[in-house]
N, C-alpha and C. Protein backbone atom coordinates (compact mmCIF):
# COMPACT_ATOMS: atom_id res chain seq x y z
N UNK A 1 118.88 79.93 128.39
CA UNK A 1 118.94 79.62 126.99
C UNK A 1 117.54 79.75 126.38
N UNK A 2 117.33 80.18 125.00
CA UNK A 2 115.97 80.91 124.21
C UNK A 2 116.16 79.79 123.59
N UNK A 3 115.44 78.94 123.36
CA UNK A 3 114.32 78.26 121.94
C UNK A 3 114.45 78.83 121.23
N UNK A 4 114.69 78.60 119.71
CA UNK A 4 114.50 79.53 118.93
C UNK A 4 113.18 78.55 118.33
N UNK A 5 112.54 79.34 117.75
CA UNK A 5 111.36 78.71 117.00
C UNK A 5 111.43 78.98 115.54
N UNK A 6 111.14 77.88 115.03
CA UNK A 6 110.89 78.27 113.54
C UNK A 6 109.57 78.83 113.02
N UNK A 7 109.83 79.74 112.01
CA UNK A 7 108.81 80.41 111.40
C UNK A 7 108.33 80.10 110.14
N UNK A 8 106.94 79.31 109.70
CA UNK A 8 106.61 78.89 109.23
C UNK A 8 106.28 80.31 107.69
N UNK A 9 106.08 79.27 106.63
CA UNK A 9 106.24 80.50 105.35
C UNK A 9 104.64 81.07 105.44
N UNK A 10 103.57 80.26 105.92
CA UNK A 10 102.33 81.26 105.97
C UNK A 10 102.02 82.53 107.10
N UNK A 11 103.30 81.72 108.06
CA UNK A 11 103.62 83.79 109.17
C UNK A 11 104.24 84.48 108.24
N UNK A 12 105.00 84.11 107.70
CA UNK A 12 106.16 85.06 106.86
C UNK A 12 105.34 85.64 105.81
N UNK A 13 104.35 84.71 105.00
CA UNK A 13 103.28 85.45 104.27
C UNK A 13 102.80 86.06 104.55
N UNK A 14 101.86 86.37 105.49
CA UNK A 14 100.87 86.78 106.55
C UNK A 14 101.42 88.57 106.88
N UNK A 15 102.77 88.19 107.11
CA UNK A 15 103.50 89.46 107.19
C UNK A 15 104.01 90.32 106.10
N UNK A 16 104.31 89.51 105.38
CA UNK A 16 104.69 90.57 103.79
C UNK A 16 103.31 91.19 103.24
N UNK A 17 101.94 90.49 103.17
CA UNK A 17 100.73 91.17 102.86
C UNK A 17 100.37 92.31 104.35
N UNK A 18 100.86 91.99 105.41
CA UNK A 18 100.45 92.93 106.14
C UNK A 18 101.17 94.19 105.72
N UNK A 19 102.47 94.29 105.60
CA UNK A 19 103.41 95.31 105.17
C UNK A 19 103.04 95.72 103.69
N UNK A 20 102.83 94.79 103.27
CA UNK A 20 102.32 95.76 101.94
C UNK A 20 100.86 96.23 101.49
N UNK A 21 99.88 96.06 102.77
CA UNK A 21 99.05 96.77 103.07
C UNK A 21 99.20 97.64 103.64
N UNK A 22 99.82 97.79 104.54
CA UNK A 22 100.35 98.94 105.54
C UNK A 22 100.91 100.08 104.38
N UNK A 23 101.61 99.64 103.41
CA UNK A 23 102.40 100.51 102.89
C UNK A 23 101.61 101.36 101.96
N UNK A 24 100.46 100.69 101.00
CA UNK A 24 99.50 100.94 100.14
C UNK A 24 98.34 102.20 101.05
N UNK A 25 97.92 101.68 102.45
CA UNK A 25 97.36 102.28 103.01
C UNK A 25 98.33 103.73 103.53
N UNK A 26 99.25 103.77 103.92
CA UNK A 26 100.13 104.98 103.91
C UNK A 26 100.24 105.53 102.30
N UNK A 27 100.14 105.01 101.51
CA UNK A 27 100.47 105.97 100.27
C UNK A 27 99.05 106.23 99.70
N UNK A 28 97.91 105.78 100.15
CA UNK A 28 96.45 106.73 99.66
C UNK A 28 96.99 107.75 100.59
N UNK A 29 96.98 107.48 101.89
CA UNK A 29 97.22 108.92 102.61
C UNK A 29 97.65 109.91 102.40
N UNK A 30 99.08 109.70 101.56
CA UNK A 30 99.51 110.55 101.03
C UNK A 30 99.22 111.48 99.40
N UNK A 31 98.21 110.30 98.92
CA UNK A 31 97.60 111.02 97.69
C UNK A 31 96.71 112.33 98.31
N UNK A 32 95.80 111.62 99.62
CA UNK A 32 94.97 112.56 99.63
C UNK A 32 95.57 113.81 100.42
N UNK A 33 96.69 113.46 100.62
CA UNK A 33 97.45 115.17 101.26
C UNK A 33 97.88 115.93 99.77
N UNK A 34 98.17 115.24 98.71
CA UNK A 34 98.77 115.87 97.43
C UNK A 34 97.35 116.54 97.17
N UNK A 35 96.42 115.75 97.13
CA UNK A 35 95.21 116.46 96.56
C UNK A 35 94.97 117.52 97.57
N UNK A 36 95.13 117.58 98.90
CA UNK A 36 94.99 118.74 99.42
C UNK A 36 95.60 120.25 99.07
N UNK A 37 96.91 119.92 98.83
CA UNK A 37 98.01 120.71 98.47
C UNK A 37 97.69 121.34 97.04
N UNK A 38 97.07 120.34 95.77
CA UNK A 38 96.40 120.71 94.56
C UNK A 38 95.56 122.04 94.90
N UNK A 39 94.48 121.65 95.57
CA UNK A 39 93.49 122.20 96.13
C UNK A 39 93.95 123.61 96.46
N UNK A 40 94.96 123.82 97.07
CA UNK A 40 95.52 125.13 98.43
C UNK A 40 96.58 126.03 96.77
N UNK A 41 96.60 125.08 96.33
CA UNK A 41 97.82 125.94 95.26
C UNK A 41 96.81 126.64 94.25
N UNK A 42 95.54 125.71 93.70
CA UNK A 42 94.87 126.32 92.65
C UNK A 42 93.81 127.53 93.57
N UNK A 43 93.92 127.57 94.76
CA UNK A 43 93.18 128.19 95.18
C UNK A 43 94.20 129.42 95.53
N UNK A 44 95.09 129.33 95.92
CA UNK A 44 95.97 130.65 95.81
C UNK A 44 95.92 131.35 94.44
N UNK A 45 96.02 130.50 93.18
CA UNK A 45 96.07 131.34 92.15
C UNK A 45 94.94 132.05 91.66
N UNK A 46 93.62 131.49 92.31
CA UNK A 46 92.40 132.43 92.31
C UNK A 46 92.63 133.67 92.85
N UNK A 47 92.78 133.65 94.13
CA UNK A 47 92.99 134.52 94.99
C UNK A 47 94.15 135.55 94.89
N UNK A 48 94.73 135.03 93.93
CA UNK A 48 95.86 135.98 93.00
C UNK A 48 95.57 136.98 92.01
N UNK A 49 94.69 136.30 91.63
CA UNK A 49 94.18 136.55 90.08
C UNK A 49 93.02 137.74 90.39
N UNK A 50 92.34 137.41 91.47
CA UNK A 50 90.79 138.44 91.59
C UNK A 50 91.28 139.15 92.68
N UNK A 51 92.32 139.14 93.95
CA UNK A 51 92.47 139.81 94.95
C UNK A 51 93.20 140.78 94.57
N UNK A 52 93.98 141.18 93.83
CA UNK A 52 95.37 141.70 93.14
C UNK A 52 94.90 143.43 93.40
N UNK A 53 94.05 143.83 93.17
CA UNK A 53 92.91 145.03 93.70
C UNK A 53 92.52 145.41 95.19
N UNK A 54 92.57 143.85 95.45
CA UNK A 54 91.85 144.25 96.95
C UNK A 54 92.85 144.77 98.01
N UNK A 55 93.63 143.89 98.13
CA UNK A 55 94.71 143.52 99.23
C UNK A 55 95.93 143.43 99.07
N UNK A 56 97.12 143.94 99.48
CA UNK A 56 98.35 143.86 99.03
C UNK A 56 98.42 142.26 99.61
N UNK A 57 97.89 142.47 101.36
CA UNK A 57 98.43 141.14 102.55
C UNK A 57 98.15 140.24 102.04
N UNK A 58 96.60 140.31 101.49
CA UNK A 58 96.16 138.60 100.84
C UNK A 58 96.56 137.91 99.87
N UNK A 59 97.01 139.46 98.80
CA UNK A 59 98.09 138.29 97.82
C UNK A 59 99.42 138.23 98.09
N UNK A 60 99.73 138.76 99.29
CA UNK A 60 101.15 138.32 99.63
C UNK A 60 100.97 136.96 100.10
N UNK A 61 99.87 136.53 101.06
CA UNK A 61 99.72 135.51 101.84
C UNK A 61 99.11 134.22 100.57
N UNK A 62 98.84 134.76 99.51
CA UNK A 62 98.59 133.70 98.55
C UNK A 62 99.74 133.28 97.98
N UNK A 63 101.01 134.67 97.02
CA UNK A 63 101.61 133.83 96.74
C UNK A 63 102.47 133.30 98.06
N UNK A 64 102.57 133.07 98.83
CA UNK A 64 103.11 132.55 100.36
C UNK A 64 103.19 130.76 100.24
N UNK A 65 101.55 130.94 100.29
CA UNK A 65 100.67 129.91 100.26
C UNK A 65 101.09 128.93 98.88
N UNK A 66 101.10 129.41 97.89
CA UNK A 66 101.18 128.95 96.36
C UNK A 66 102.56 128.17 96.34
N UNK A 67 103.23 129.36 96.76
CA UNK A 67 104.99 128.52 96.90
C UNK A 67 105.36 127.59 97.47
N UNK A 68 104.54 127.52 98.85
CA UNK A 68 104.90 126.40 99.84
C UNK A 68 104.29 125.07 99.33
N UNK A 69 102.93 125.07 99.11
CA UNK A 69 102.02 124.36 98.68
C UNK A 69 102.57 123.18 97.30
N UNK A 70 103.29 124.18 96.23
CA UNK A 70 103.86 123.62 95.32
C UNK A 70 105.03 122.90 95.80
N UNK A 71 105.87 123.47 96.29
CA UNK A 71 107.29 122.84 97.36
C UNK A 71 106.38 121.35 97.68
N UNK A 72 105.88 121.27 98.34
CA UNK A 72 105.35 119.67 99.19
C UNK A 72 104.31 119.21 98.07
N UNK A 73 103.80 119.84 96.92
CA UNK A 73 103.17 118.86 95.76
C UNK A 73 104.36 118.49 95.20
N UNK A 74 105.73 118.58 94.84
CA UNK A 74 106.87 118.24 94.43
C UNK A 74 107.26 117.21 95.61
N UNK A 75 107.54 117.13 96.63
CA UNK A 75 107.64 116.40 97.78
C UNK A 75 106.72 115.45 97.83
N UNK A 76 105.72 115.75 97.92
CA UNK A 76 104.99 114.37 98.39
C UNK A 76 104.88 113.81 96.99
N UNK A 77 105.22 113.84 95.47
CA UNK A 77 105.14 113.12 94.36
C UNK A 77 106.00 112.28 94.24
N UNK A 78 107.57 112.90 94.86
CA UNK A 78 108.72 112.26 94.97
C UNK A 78 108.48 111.44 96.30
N UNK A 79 107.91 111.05 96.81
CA UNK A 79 107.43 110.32 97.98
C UNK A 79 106.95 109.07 97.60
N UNK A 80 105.61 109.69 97.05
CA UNK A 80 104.73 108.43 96.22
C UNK A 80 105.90 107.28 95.22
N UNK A 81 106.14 108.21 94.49
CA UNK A 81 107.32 107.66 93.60
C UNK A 81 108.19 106.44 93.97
N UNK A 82 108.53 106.84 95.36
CA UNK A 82 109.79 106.33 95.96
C UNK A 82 108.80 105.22 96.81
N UNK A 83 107.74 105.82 97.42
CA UNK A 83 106.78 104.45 97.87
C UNK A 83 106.49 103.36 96.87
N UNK A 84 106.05 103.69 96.14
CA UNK A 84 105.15 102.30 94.90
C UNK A 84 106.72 101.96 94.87
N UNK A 85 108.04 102.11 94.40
CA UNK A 85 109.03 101.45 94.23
C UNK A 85 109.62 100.49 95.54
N UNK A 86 109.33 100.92 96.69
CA UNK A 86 109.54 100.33 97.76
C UNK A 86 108.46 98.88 97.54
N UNK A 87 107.13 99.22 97.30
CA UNK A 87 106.34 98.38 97.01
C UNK A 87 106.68 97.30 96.48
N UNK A 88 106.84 97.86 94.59
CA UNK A 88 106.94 96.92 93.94
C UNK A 88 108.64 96.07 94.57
N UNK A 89 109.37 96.43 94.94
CA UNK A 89 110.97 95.45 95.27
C UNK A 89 110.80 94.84 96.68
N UNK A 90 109.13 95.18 97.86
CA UNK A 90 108.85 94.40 98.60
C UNK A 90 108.68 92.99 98.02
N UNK A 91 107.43 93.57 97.14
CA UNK A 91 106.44 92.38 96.56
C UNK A 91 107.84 91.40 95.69
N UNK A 92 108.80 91.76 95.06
CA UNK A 92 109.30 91.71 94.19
C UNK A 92 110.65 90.20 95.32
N UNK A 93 110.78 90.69 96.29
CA UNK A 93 111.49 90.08 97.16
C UNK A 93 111.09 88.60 97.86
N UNK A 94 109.60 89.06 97.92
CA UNK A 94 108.86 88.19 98.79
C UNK A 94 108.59 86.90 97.47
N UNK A 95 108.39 87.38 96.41
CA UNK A 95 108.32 85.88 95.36
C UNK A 95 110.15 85.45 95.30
N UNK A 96 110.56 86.08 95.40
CA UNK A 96 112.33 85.38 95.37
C UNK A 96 112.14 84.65 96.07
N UNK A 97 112.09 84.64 97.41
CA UNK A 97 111.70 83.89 98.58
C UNK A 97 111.21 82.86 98.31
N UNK A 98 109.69 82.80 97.56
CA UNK A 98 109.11 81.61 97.70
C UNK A 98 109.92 81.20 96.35
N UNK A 99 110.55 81.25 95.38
CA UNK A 99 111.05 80.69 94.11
C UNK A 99 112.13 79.86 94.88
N UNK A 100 113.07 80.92 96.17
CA UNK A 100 114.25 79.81 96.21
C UNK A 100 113.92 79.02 97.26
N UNK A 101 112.52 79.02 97.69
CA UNK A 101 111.79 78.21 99.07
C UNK A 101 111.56 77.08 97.76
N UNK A 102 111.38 76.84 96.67
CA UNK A 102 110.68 76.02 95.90
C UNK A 102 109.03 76.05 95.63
N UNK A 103 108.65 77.23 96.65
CA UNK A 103 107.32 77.68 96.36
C UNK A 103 106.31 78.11 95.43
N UNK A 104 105.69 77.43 95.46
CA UNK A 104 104.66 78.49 94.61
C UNK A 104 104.20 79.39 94.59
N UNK A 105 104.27 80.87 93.61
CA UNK A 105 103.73 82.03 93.87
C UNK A 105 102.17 82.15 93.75
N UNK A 106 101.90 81.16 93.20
CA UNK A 106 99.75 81.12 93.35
C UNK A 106 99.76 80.78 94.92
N UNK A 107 100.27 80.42 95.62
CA UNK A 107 100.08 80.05 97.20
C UNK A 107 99.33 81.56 97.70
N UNK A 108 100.36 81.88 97.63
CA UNK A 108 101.42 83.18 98.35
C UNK A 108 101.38 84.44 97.72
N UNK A 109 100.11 84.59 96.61
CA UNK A 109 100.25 85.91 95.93
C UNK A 109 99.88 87.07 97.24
N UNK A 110 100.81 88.14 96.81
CA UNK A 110 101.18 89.64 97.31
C UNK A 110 100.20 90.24 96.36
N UNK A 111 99.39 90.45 96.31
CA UNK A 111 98.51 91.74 95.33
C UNK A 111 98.37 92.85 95.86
């Protein structure tokens, strides 16, 4: 037979700021892959624009590059999107909690 133990509301706190650090820290990550992708798309359209003379391959491999690049800047926006909303109905959950705990949310702020 298991003990069950009770879990006190400053573990349970402890854990909703960990998770919604965790989550904040995964979604810079993902800004700075969008900004990569910015980066790879405006740089294909250079390479569009001045190679167009040089190389059939390189502006094939730009617009290549341009298409895909845009595909996952659409993707990872709808990502972000869908993260900060995960966020905010974490954060958004965790004060329900302390409201129907009788808690105070100055305790226990999620920022």
């Amino acid at each position: 037979m298991t003990a069950e133990r009770k879990i006190s509301f400053q573990e349970i706190s402890a854990a909703y700021r960990k998770e919604v650090q965790y989550q904040r820290k995964m979604m810079f990550n993902l800004q700075l892959w969008l900004t990569l992708f910015f980066l790879i798309a405006g740089s294909s359209v250079v390479v569009i624009y001045y190679a167009k003379a040089l190389s059939l391959g390189l502006v094939i491999a730009a617009y290549v590059a341009l298409v895909i690049s845009i595909c996952l800047i659409l993707l990872l926006g709808y990502v972000l999107y869908k993260g900060r909303q995960n966020v905010e109905r974490l954060i958004a959950n965790f004060r329900d909690n302390l409201h129907e705990a009788g808690l105070s949310t100055k305790d226990y702020d999620v920022k």
